[in-house]
PDB file of N, CA and C in Angstrom:
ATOM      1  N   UNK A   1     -21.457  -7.929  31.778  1.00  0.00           N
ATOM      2  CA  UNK A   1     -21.898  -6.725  31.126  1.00  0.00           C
ATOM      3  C   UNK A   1     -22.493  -7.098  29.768  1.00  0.00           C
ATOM      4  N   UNK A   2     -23.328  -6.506  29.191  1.00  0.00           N
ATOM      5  CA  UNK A   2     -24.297  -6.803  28.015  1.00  0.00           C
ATOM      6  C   UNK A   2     -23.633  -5.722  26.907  1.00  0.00           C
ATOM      7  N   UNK A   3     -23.787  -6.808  25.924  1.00  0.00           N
ATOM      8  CA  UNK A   3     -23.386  -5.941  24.218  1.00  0.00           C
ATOM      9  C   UNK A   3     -23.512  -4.542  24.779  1.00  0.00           C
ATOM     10  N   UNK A   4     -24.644  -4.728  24.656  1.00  0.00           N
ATOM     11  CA  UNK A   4     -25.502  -2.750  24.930  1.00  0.00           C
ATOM     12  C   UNK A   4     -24.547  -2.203  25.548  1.00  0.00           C
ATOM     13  N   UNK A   5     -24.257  -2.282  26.844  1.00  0.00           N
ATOM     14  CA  UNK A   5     -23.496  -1.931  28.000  1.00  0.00           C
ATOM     15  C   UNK A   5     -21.993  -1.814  27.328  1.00  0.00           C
ATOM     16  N   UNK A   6     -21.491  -2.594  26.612  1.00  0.00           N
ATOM     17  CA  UNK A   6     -20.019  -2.532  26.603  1.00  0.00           C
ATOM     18  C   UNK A   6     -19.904  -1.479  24.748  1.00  0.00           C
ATOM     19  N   UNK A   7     -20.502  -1.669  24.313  1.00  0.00           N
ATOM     20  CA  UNK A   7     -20.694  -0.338  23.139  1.00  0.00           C
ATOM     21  C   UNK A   7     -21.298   1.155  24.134  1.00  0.00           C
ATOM     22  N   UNK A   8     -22.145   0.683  24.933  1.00  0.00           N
ATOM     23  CA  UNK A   8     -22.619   2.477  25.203  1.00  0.00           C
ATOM     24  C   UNK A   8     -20.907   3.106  26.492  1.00  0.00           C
ATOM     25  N   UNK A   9     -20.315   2.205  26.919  1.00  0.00           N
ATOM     26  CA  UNK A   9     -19.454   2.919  27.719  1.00  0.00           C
ATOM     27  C   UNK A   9     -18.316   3.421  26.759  1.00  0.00           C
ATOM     28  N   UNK A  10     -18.178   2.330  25.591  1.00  0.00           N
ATOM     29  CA  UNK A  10     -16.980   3.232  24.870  1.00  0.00           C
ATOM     30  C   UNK A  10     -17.400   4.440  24.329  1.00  0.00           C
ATOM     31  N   UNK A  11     -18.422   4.553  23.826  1.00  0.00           N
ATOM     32  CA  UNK A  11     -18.760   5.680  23.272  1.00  0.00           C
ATOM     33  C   UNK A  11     -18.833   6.670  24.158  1.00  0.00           C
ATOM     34  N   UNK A  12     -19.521   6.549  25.095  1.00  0.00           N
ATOM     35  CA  UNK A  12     -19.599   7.447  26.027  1.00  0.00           C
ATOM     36  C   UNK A  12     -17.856   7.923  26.850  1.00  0.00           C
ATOM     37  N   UNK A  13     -17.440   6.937  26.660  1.00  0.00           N
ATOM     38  CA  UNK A  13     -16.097   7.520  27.540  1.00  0.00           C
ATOM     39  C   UNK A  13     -14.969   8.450  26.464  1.00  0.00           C
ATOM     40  N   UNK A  14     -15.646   8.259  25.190  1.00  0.00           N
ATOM     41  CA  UNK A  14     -15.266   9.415  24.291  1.00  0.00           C
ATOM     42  C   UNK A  14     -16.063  10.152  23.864  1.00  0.00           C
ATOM     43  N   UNK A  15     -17.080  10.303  24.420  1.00  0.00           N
ATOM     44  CA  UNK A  15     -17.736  11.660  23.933  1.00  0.00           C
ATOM     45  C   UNK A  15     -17.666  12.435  24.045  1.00  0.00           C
ATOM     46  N   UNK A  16     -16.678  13.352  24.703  1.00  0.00           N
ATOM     47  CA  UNK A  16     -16.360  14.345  24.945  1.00  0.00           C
ATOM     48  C   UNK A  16     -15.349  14.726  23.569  1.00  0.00           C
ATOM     49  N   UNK A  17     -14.296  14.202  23.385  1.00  0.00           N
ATOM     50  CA  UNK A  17     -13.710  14.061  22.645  1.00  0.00           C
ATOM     51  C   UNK A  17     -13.546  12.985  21.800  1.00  0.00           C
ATOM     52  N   UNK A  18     -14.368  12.622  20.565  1.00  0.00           N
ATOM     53  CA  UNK A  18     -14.260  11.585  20.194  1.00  0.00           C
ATOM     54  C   UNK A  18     -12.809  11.764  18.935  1.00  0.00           C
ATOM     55  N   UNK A  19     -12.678  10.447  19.101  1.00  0.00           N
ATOM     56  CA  UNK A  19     -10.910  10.105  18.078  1.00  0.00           C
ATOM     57  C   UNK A  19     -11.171   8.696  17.688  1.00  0.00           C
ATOM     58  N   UNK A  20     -11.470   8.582  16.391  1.00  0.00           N
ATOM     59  CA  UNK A  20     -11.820   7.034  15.416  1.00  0.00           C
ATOM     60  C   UNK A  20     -10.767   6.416  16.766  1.00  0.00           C
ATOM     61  N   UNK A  21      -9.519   6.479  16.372  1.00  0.00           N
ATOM     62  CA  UNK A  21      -8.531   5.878  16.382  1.00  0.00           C
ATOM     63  C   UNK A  21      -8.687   5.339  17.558  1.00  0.00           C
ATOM     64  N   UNK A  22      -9.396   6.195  18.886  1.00  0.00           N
ATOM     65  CA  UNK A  22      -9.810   5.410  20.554  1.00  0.00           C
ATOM     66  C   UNK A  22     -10.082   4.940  19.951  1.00  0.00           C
ATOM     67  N   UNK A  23     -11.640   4.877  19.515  1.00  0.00           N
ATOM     68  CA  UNK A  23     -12.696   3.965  19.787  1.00  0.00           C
ATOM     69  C   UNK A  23     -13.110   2.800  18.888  1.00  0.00           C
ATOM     70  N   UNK A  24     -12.594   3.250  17.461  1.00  0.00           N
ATOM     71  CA  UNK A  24     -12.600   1.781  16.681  1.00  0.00           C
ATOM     72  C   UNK A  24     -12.098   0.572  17.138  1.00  0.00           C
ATOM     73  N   UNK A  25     -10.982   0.566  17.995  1.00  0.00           N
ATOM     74  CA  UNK A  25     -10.359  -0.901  17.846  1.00  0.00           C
ATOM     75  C   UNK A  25     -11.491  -1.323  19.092  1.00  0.00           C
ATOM     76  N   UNK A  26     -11.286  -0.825  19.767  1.00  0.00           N
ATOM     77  CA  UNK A  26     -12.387  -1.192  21.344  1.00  0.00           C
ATOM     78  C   UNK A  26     -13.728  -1.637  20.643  1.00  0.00           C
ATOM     79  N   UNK A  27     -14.141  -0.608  19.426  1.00  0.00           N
ATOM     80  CA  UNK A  27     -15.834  -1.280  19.176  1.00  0.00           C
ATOM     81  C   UNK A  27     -15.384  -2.651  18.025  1.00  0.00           C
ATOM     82  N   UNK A  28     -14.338  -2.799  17.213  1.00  0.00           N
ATOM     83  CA  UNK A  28     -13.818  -3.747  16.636  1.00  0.00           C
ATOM     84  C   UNK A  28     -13.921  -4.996  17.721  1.00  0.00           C
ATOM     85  N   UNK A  29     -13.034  -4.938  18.563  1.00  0.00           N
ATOM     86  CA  UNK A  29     -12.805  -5.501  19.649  1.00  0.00           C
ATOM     87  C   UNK A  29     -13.853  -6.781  20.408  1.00  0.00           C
ATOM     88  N   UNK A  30     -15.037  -5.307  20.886  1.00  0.00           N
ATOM     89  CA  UNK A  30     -15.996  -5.836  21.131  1.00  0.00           C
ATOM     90  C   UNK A  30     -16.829  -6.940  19.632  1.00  0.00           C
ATOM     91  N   UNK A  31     -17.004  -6.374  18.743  1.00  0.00           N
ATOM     92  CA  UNK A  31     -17.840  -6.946  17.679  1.00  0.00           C
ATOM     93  C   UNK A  31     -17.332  -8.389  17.357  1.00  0.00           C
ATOM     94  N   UNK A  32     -15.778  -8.728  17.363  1.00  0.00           N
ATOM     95  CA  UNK A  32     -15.097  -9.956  16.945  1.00  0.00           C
ATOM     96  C   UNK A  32     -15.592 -10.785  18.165  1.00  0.00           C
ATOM     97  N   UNK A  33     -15.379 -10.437  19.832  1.00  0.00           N
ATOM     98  CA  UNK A  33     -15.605 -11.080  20.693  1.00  0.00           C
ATOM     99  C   UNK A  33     -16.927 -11.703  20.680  1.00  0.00           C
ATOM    100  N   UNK A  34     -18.138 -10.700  20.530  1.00  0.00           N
ATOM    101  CA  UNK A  34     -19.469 -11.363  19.779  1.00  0.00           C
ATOM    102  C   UNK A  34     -19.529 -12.152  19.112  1.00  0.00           C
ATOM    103  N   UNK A  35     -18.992 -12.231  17.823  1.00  0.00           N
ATOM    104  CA  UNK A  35     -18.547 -12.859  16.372  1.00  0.00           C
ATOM    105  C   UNK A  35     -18.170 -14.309  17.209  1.00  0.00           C
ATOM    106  N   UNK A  36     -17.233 -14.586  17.906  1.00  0.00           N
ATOM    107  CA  UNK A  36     -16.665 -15.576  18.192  1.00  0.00           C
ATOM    108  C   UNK A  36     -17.697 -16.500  19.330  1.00  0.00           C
ATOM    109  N   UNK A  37     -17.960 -15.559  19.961  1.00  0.00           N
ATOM    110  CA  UNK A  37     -18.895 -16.230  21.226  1.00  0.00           C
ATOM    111  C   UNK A  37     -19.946 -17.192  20.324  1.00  0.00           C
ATOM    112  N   UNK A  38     -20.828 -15.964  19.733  1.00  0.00           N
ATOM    113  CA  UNK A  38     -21.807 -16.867  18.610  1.00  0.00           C
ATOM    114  C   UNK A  38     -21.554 -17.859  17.887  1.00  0.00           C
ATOM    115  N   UNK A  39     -20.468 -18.050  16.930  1.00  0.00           N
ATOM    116  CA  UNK A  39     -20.072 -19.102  16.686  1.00  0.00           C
ATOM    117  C   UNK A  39     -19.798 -20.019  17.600  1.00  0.00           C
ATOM    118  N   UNK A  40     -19.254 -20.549  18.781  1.00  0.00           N
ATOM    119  CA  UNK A  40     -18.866 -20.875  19.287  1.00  0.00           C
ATOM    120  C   UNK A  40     -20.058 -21.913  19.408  1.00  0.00           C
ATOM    121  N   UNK A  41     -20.992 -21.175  20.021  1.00  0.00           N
ATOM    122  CA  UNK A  41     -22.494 -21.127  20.558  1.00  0.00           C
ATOM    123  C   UNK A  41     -23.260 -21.937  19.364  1.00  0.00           C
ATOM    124  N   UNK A  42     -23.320 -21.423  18.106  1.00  0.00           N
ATOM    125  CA  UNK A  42     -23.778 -21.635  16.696  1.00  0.00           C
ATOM    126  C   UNK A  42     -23.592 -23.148  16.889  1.00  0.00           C
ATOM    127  N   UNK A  43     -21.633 -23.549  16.679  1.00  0.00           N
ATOM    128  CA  UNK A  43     -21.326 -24.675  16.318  1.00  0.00           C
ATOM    129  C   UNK A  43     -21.478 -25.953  17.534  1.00  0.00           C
ATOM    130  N   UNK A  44     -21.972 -25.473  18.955  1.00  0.00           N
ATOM    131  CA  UNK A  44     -21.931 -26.289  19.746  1.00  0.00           C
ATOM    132  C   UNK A  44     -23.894 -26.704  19.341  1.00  0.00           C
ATOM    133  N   UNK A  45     -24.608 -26.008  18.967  1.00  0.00           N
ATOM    134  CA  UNK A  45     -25.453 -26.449  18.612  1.00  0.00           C
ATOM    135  C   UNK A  45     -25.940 -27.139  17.560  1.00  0.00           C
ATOM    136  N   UNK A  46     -25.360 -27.056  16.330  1.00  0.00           N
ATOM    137  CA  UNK A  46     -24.851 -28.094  15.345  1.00  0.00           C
ATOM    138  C   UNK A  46     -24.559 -29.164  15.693  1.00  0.00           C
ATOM    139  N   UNK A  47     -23.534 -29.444  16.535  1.00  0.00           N
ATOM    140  CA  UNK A  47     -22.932 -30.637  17.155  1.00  0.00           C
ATOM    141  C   UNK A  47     -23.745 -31.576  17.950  1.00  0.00           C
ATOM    142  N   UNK A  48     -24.698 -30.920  18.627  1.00  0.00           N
ATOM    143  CA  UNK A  48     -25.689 -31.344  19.774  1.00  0.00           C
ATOM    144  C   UNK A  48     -26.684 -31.932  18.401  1.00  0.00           C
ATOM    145  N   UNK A  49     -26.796 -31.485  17.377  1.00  0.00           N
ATOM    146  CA  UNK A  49     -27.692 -31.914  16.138  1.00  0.00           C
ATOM    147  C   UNK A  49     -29.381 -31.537  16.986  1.00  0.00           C
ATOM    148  N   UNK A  50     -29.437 -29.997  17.787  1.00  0.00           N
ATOM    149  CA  UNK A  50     -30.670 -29.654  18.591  1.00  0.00           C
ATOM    150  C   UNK A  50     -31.361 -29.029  17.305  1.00  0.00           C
ATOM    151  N   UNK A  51     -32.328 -29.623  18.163  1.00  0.00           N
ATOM    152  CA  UNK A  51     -33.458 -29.678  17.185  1.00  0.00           C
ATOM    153  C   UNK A  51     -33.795 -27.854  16.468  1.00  0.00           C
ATOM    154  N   UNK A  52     -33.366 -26.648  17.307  1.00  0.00           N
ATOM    155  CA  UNK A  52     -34.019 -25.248  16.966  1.00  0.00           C
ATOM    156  C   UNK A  52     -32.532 -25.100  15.753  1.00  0.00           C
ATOM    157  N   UNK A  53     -31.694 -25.784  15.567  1.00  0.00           N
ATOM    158  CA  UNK A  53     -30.712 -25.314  14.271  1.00  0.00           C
ATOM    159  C   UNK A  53     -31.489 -25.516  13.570  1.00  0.00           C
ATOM    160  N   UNK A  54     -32.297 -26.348  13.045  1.00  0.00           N
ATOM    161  CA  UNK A  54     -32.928 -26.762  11.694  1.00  0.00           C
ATOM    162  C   UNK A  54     -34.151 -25.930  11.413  1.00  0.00           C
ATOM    163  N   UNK A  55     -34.749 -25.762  12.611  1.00  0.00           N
ATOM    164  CA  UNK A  55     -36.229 -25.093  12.915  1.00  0.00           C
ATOM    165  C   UNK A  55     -36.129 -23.609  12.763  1.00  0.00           C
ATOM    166  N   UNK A  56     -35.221 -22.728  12.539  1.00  0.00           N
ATOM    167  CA  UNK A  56     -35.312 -21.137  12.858  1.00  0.00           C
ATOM    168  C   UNK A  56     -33.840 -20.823  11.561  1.00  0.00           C
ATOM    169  N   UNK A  57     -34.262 -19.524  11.487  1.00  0.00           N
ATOM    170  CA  UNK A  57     -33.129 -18.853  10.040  1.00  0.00           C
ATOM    171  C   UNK A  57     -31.768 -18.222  11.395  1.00  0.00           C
ATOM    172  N   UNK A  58     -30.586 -18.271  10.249  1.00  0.00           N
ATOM    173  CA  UNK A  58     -29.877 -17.573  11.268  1.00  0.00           C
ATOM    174  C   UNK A  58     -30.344 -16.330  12.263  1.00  0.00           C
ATOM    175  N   UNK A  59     -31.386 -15.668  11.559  1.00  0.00           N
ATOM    176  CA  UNK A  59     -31.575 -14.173  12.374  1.00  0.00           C
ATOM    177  C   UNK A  59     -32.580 -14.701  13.616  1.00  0.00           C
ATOM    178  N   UNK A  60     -32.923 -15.875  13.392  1.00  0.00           N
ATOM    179  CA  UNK A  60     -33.802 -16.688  14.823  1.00  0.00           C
ATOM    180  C   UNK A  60     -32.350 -16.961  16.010  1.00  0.00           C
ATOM    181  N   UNK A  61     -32.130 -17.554  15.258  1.00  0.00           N
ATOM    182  CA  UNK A  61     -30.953 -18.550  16.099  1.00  0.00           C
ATOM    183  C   UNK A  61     -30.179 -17.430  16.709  1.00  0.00           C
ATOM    184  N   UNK A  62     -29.659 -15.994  15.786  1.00  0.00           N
ATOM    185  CA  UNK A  62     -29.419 -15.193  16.708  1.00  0.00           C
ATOM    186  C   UNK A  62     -29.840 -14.603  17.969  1.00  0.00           C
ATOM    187  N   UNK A  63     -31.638 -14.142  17.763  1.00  0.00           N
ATOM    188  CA  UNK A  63     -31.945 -13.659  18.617  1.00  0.00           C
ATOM    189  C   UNK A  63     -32.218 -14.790  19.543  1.00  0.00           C
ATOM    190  N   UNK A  64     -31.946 -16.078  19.117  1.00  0.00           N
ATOM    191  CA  UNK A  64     -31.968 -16.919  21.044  1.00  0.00           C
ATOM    192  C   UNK A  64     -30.889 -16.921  21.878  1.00  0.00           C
ATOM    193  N   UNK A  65     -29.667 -16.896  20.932  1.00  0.00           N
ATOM    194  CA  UNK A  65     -28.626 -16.424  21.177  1.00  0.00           C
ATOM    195  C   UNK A  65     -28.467 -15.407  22.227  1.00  0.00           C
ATOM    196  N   UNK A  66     -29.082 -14.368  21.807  1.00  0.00           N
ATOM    197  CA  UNK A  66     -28.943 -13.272  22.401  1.00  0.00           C
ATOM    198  C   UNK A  66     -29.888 -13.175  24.049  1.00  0.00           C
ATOM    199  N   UNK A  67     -30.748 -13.684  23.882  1.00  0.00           N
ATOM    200  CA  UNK A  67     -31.392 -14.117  24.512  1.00  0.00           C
ATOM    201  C   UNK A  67     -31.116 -14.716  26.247  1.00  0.00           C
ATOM    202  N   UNK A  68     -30.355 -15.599  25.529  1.00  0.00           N
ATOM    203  CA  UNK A  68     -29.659 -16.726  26.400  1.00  0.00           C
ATOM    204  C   UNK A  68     -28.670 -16.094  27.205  1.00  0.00           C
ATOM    205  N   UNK A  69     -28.001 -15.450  26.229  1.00  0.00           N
ATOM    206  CA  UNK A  69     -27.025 -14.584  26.927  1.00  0.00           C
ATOM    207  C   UNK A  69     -27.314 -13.438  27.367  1.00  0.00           C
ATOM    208  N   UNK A  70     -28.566 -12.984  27.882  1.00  0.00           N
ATOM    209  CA  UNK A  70     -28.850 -11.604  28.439  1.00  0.00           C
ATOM    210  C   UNK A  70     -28.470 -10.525  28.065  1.00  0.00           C
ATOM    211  N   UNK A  71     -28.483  -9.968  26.160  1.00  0.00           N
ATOM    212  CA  UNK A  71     -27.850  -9.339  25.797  1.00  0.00           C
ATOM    213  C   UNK A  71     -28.558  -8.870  25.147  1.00  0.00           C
TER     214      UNK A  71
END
């Protein structure tokens, strides 16, 4: 399931009734799991010493990121 996909179902599965208290930790949730993947991703490419870390700003490297991961 894609970022997109896993933010539009929480919201949506409280829209009827929305309550911070559902839906923050779930969109928290989701955002750290991102957070971590990317890094993950970030530092395995550092390590590889590939050539697009040096070549592109973080907001590049994100969107290949994102990319890569069909998201």
């Amino acid at each position: 399931m894609t970022l997109k996909e896993k933010l539009f179902n929480i919201v949506f599965d409280n829209a009827w009734e929305y309550k911070p208290e559902n839906t923050t930790p779930e969109l928290e949730k989701i955002a750290d799991e991102f957070a971590i993947e990317f890094a993950e991703w970030y530092l395995d490419l550092w390590n590889r010493n590939d050539s697009s870390f040096d070549d592109n700003s973080p907001q590049k490297l994100l969107e290949i990121y994102k990319r890569e991961q069909g998201l």
